[in-house]
ModelCIF file with pLDDT and N, C-alpha, C, O atoms, coordinates in Angstrom:
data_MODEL
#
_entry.id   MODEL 
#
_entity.id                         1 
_entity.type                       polymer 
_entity.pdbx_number_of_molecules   1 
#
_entity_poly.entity_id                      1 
_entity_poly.type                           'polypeptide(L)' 
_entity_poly.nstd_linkage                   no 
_entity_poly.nstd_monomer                   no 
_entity_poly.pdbx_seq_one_letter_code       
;(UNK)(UNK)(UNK)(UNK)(UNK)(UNK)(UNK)(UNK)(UNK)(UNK)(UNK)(UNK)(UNK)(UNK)(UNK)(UNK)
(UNK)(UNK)(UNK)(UNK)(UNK)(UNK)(UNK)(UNK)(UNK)(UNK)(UNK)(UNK)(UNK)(UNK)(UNK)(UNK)
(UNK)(UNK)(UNK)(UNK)
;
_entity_poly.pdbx_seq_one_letter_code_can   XXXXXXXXXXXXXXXXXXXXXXXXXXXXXXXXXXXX 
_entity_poly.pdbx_strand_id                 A 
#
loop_
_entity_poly_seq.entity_id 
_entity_poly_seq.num 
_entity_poly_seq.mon_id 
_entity_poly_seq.hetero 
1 1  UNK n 
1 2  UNK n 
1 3  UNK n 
1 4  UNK n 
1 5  UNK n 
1 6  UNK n 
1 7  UNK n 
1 8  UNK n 
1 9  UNK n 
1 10 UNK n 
1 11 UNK n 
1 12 UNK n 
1 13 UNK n 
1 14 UNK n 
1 15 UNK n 
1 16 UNK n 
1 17 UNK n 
1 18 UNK n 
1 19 UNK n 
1 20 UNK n 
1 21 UNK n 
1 22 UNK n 
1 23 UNK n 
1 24 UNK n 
1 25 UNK n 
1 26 UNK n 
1 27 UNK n 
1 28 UNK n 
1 29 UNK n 
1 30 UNK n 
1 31 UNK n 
1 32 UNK n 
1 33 UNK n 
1 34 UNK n 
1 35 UNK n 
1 36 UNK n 
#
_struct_asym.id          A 
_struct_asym.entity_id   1 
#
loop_
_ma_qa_metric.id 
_ma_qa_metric.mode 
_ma_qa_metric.name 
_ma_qa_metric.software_group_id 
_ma_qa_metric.type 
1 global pLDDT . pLDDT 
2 local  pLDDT . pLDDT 
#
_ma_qa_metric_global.metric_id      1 
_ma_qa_metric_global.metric_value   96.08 
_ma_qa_metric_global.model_id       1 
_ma_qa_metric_global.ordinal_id     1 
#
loop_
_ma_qa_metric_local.label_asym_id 
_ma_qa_metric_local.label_comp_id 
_ma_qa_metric_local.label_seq_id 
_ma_qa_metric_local.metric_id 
_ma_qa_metric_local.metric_value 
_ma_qa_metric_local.model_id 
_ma_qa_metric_local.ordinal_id 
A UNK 1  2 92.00 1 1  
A UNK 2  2 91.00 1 2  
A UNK 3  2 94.00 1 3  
A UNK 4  2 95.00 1 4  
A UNK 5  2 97.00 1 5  
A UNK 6  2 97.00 1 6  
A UNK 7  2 98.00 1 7  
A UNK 8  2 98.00 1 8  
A UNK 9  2 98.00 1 9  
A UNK 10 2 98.00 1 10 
A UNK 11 2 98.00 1 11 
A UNK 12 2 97.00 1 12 
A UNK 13 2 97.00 1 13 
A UNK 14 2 97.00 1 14 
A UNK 15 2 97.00 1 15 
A UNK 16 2 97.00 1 16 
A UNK 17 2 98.00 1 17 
A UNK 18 2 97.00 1 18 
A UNK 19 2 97.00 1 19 
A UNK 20 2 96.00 1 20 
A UNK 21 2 96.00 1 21 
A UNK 22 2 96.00 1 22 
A UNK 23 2 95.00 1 23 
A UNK 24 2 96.00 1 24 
A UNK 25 2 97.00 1 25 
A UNK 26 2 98.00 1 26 
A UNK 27 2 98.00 1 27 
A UNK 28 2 97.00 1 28 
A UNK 29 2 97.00 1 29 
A UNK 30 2 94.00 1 30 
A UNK 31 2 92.00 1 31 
A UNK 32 2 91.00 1 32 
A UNK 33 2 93.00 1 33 
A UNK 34 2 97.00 1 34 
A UNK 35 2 97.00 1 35 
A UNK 36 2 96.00 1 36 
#
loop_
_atom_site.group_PDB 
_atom_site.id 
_atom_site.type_symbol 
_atom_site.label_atom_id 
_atom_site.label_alt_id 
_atom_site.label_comp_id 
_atom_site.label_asym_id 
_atom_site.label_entity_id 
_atom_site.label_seq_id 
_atom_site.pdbx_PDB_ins_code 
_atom_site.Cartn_x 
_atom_site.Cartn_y 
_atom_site.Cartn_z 
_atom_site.occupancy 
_atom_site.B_iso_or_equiv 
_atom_site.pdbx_formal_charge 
_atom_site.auth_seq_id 
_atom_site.auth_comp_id 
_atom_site.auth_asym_id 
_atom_site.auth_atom_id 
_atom_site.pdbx_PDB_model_num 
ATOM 1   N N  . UNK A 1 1  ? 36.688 75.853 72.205 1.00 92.00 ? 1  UNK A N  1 
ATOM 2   C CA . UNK A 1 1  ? 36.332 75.083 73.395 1.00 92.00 ? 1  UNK A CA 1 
ATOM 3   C C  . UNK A 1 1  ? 36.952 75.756 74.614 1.00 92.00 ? 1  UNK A C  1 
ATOM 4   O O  . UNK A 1 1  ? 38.111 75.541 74.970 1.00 92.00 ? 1  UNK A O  1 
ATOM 5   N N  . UNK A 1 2  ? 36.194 76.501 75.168 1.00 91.00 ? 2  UNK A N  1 
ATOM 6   C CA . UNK A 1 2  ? 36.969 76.969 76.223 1.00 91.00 ? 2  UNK A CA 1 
ATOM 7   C C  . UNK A 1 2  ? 35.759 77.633 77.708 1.00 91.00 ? 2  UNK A C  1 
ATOM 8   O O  . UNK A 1 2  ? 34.835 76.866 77.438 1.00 91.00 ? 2  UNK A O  1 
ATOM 9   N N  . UNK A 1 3  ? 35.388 78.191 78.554 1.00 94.00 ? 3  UNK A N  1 
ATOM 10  C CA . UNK A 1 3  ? 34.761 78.313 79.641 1.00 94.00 ? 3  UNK A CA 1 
ATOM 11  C C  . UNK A 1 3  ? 33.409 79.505 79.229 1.00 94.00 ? 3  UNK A C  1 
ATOM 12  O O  . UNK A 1 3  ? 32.333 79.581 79.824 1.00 94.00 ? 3  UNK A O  1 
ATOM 13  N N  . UNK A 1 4  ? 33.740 80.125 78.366 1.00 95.00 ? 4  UNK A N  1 
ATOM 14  C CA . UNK A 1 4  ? 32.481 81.090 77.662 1.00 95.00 ? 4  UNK A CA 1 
ATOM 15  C C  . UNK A 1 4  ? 31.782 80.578 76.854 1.00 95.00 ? 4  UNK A C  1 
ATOM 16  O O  . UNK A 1 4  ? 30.986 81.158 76.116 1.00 95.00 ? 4  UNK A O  1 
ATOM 17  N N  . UNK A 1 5  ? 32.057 79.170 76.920 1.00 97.00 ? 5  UNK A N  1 
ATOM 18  C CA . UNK A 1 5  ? 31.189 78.330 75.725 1.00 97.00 ? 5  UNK A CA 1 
ATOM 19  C C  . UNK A 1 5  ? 30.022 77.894 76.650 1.00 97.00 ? 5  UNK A C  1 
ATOM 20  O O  . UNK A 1 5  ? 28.836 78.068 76.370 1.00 97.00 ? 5  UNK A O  1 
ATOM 21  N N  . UNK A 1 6  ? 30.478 77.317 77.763 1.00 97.00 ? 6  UNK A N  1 
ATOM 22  C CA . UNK A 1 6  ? 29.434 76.383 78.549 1.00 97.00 ? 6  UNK A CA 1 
ATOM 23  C C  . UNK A 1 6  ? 27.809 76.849 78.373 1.00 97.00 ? 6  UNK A C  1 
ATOM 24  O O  . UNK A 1 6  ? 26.888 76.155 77.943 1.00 97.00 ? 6  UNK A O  1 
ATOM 25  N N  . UNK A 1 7  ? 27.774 77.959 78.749 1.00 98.00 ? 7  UNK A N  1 
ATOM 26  C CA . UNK A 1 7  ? 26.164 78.540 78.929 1.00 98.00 ? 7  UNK A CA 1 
ATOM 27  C C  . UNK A 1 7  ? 25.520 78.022 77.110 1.00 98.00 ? 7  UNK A C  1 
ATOM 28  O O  . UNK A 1 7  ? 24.372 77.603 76.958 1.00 98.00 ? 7  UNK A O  1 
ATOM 29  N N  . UNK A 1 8  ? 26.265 78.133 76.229 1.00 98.00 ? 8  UNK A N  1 
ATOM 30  C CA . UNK A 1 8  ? 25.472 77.975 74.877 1.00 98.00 ? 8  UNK A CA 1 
ATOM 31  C C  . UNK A 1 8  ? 25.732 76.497 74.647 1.00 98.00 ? 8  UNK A C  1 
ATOM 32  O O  . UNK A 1 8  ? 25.429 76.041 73.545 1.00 98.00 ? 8  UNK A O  1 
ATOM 33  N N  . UNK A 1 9  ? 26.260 75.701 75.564 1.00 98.00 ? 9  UNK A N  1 
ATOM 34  C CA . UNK A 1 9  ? 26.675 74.015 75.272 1.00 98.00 ? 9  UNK A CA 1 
ATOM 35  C C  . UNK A 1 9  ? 25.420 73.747 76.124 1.00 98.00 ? 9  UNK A C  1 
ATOM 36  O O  . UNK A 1 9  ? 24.605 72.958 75.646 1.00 98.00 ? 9  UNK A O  1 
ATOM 37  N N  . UNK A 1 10 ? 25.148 74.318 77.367 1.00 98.00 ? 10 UNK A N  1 
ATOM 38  C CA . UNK A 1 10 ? 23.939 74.025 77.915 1.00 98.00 ? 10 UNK A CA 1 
ATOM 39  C C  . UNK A 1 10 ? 22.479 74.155 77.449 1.00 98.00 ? 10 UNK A C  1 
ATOM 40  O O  . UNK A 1 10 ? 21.575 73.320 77.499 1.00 98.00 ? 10 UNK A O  1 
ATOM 41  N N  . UNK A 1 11 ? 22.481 75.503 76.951 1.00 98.00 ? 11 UNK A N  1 
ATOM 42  C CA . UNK A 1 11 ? 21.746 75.736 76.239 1.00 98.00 ? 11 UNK A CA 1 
ATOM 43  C C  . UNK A 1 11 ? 21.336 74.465 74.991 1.00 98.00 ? 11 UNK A C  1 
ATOM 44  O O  . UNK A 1 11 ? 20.185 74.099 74.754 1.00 98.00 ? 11 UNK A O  1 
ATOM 45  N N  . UNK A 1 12 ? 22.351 74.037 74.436 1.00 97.00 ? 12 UNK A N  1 
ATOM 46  C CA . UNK A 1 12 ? 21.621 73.563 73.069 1.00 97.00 ? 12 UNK A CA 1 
ATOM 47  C C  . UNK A 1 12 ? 21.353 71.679 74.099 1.00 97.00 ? 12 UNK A C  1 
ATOM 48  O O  . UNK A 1 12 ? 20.355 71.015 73.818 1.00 97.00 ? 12 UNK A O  1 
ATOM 49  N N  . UNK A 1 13 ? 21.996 71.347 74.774 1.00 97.00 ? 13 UNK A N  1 
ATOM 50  C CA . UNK A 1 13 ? 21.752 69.966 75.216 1.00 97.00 ? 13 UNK A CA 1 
ATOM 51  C C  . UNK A 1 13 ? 20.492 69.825 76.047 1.00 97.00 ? 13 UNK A C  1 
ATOM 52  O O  . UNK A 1 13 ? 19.701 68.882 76.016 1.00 97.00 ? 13 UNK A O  1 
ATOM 53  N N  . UNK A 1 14 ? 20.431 71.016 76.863 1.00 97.00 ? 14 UNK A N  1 
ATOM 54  C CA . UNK A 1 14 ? 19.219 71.094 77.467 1.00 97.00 ? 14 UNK A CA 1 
ATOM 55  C C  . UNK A 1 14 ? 17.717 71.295 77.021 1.00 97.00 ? 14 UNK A C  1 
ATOM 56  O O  . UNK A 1 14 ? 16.638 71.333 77.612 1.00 97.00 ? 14 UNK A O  1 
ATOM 57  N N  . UNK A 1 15 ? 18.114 71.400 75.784 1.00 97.00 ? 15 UNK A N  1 
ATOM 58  C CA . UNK A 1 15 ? 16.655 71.706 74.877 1.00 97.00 ? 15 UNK A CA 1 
ATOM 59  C C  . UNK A 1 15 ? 16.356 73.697 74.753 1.00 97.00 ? 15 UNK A C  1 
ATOM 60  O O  . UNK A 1 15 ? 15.562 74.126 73.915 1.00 97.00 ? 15 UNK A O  1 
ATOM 61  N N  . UNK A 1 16 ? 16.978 74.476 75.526 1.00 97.00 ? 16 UNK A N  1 
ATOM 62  C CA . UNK A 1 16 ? 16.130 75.536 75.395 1.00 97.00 ? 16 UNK A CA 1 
ATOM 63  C C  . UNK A 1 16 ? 16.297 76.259 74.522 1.00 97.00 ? 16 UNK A C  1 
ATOM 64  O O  . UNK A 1 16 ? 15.487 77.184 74.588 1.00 97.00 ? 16 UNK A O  1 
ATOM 65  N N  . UNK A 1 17 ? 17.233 76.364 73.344 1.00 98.00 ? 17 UNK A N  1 
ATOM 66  C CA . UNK A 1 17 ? 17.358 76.821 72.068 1.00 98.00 ? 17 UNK A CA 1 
ATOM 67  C C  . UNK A 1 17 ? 16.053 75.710 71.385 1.00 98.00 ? 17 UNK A C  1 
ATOM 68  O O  . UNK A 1 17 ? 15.329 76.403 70.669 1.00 98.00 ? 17 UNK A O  1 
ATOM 69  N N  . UNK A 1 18 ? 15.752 74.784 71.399 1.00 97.00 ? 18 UNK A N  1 
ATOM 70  C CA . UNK A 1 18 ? 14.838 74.445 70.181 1.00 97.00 ? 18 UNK A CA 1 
ATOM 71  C C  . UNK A 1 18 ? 13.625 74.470 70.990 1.00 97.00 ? 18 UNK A C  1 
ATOM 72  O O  . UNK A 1 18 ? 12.661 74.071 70.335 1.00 97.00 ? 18 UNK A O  1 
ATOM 73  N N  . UNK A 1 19 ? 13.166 75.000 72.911 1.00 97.00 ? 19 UNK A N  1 
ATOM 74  C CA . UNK A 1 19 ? 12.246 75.696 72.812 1.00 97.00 ? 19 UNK A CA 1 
ATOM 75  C C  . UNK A 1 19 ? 11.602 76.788 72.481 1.00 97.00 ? 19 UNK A C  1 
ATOM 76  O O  . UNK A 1 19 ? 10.386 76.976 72.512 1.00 97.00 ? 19 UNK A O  1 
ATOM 77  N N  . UNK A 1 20 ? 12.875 77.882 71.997 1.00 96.00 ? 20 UNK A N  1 
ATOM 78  C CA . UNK A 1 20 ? 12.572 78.657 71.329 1.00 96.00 ? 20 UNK A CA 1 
ATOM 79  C C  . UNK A 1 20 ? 12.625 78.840 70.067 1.00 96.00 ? 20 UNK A C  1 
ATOM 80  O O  . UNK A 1 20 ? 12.608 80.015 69.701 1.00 96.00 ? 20 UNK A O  1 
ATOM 81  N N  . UNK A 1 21 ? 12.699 77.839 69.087 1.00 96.00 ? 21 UNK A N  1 
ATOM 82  C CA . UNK A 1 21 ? 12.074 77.557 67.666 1.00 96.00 ? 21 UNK A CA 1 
ATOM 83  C C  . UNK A 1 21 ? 13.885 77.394 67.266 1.00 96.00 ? 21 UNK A C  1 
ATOM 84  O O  . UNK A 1 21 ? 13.834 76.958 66.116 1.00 96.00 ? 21 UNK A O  1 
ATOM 85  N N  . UNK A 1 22 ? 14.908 77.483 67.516 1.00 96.00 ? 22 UNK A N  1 
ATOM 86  C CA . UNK A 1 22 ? 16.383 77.813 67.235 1.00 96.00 ? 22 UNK A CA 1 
ATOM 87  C C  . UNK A 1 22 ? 16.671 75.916 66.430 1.00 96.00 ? 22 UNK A C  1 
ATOM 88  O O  . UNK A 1 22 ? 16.268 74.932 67.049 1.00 96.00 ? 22 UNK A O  1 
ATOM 89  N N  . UNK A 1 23 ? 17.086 75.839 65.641 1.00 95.00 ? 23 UNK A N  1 
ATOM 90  C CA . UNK A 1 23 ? 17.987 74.671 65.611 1.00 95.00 ? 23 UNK A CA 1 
ATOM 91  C C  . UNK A 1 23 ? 19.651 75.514 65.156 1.00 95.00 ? 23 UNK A C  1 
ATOM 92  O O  . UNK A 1 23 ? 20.200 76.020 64.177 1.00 95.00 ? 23 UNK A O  1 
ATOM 93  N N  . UNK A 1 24 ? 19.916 75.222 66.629 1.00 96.00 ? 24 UNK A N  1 
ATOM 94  C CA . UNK A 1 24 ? 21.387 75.478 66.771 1.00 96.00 ? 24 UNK A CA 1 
ATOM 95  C C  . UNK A 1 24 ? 22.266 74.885 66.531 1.00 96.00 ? 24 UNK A C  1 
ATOM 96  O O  . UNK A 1 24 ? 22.031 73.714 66.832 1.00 96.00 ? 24 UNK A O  1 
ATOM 97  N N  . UNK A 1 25 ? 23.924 75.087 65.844 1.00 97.00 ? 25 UNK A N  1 
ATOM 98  C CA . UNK A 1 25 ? 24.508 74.176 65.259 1.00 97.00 ? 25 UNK A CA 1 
ATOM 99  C C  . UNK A 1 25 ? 26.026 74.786 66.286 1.00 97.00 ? 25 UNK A C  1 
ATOM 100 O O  . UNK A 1 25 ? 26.330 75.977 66.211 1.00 97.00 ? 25 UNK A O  1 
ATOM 101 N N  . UNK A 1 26 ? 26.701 73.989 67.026 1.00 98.00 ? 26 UNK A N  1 
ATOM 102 C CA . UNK A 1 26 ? 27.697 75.216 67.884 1.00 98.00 ? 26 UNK A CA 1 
ATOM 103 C C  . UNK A 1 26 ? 28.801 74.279 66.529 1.00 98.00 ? 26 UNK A C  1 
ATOM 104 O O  . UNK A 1 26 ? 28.794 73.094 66.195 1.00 98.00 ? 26 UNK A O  1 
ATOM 105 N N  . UNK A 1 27 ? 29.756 75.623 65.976 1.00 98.00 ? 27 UNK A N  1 
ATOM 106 C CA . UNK A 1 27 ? 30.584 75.169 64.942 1.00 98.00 ? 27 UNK A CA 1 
ATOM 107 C C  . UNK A 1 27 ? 32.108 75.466 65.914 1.00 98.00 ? 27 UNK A C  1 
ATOM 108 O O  . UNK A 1 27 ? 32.288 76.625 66.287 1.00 98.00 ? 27 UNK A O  1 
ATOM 109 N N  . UNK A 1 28 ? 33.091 74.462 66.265 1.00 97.00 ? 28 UNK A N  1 
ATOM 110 C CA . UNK A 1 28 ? 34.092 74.551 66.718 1.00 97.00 ? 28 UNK A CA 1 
ATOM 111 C C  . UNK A 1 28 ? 35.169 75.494 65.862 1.00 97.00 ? 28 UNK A C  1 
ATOM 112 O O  . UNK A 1 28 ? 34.775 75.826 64.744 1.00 97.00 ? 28 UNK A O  1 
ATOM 113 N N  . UNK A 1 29 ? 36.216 75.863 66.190 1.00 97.00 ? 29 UNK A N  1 
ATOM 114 C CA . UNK A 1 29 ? 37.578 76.610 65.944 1.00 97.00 ? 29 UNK A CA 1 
ATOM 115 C C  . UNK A 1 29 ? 38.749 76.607 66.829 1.00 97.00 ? 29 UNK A C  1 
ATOM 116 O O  . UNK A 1 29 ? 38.726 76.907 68.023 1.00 97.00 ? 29 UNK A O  1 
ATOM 117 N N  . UNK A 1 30 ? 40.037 76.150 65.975 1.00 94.00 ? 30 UNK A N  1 
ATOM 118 C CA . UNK A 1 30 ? 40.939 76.189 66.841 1.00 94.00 ? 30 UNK A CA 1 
ATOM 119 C C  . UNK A 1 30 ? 41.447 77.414 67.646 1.00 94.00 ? 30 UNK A C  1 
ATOM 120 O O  . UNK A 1 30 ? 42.135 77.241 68.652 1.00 94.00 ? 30 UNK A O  1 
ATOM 121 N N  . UNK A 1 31 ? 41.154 78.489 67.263 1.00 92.00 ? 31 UNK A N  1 
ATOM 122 C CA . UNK A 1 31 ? 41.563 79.795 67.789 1.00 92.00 ? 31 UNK A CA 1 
ATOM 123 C C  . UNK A 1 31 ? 40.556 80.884 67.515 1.00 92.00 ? 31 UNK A C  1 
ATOM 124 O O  . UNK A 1 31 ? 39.902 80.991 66.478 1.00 92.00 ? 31 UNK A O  1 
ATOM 125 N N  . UNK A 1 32 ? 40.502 81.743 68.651 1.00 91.00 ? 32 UNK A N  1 
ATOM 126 C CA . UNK A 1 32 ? 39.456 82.933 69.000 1.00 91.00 ? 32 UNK A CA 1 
ATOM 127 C C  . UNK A 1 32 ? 39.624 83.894 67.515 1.00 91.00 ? 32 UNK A C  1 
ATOM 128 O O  . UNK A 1 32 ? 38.586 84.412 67.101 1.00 91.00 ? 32 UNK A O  1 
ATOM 129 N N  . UNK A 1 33 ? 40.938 84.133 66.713 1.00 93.00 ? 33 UNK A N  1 
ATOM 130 C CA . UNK A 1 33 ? 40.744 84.656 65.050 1.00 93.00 ? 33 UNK A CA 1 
ATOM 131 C C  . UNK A 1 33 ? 40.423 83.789 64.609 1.00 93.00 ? 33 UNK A C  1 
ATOM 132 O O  . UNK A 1 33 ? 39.987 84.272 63.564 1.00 93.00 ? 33 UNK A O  1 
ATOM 133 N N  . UNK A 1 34 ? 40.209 82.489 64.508 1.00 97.00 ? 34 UNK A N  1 
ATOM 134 C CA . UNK A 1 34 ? 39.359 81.536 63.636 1.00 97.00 ? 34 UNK A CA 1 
ATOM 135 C C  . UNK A 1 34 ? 37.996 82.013 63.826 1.00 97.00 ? 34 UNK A C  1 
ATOM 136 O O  . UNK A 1 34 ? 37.560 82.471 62.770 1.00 97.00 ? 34 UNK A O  1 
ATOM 137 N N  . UNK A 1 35 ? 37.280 82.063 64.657 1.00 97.00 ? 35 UNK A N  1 
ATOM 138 C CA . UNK A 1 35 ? 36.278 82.098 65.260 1.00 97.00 ? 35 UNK A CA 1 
ATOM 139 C C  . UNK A 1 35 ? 35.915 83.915 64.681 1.00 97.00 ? 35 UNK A C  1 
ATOM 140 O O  . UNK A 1 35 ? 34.762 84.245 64.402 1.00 97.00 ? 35 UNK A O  1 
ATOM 141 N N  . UNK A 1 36 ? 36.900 84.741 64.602 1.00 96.00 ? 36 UNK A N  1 
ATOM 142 C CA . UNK A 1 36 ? 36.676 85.895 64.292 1.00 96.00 ? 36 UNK A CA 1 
ATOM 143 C C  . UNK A 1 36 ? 36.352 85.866 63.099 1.00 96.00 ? 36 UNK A C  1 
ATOM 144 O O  . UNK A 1 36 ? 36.065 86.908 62.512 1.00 96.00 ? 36 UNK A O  1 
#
């Protein structure tokens, strides 16, 4: 959760990942090596 997320949090609330056929799932992590 942090400020490089926003554009893909927008993305999935705003609909434009499942206008482009996507069902997106954003999976959280406590830390950027979690995430690695």
């Amino acid at each position: 959760k942090a400020p490089p997320l926003v554009p893909v949090v927008i993305a999935q609330q705003e609909g434009m990942f499942a206008r482009e056929g996507l069902q997106a799932e954003i999976v959280l992590y406590p830390t950027l090596e979690a995430v690695r």
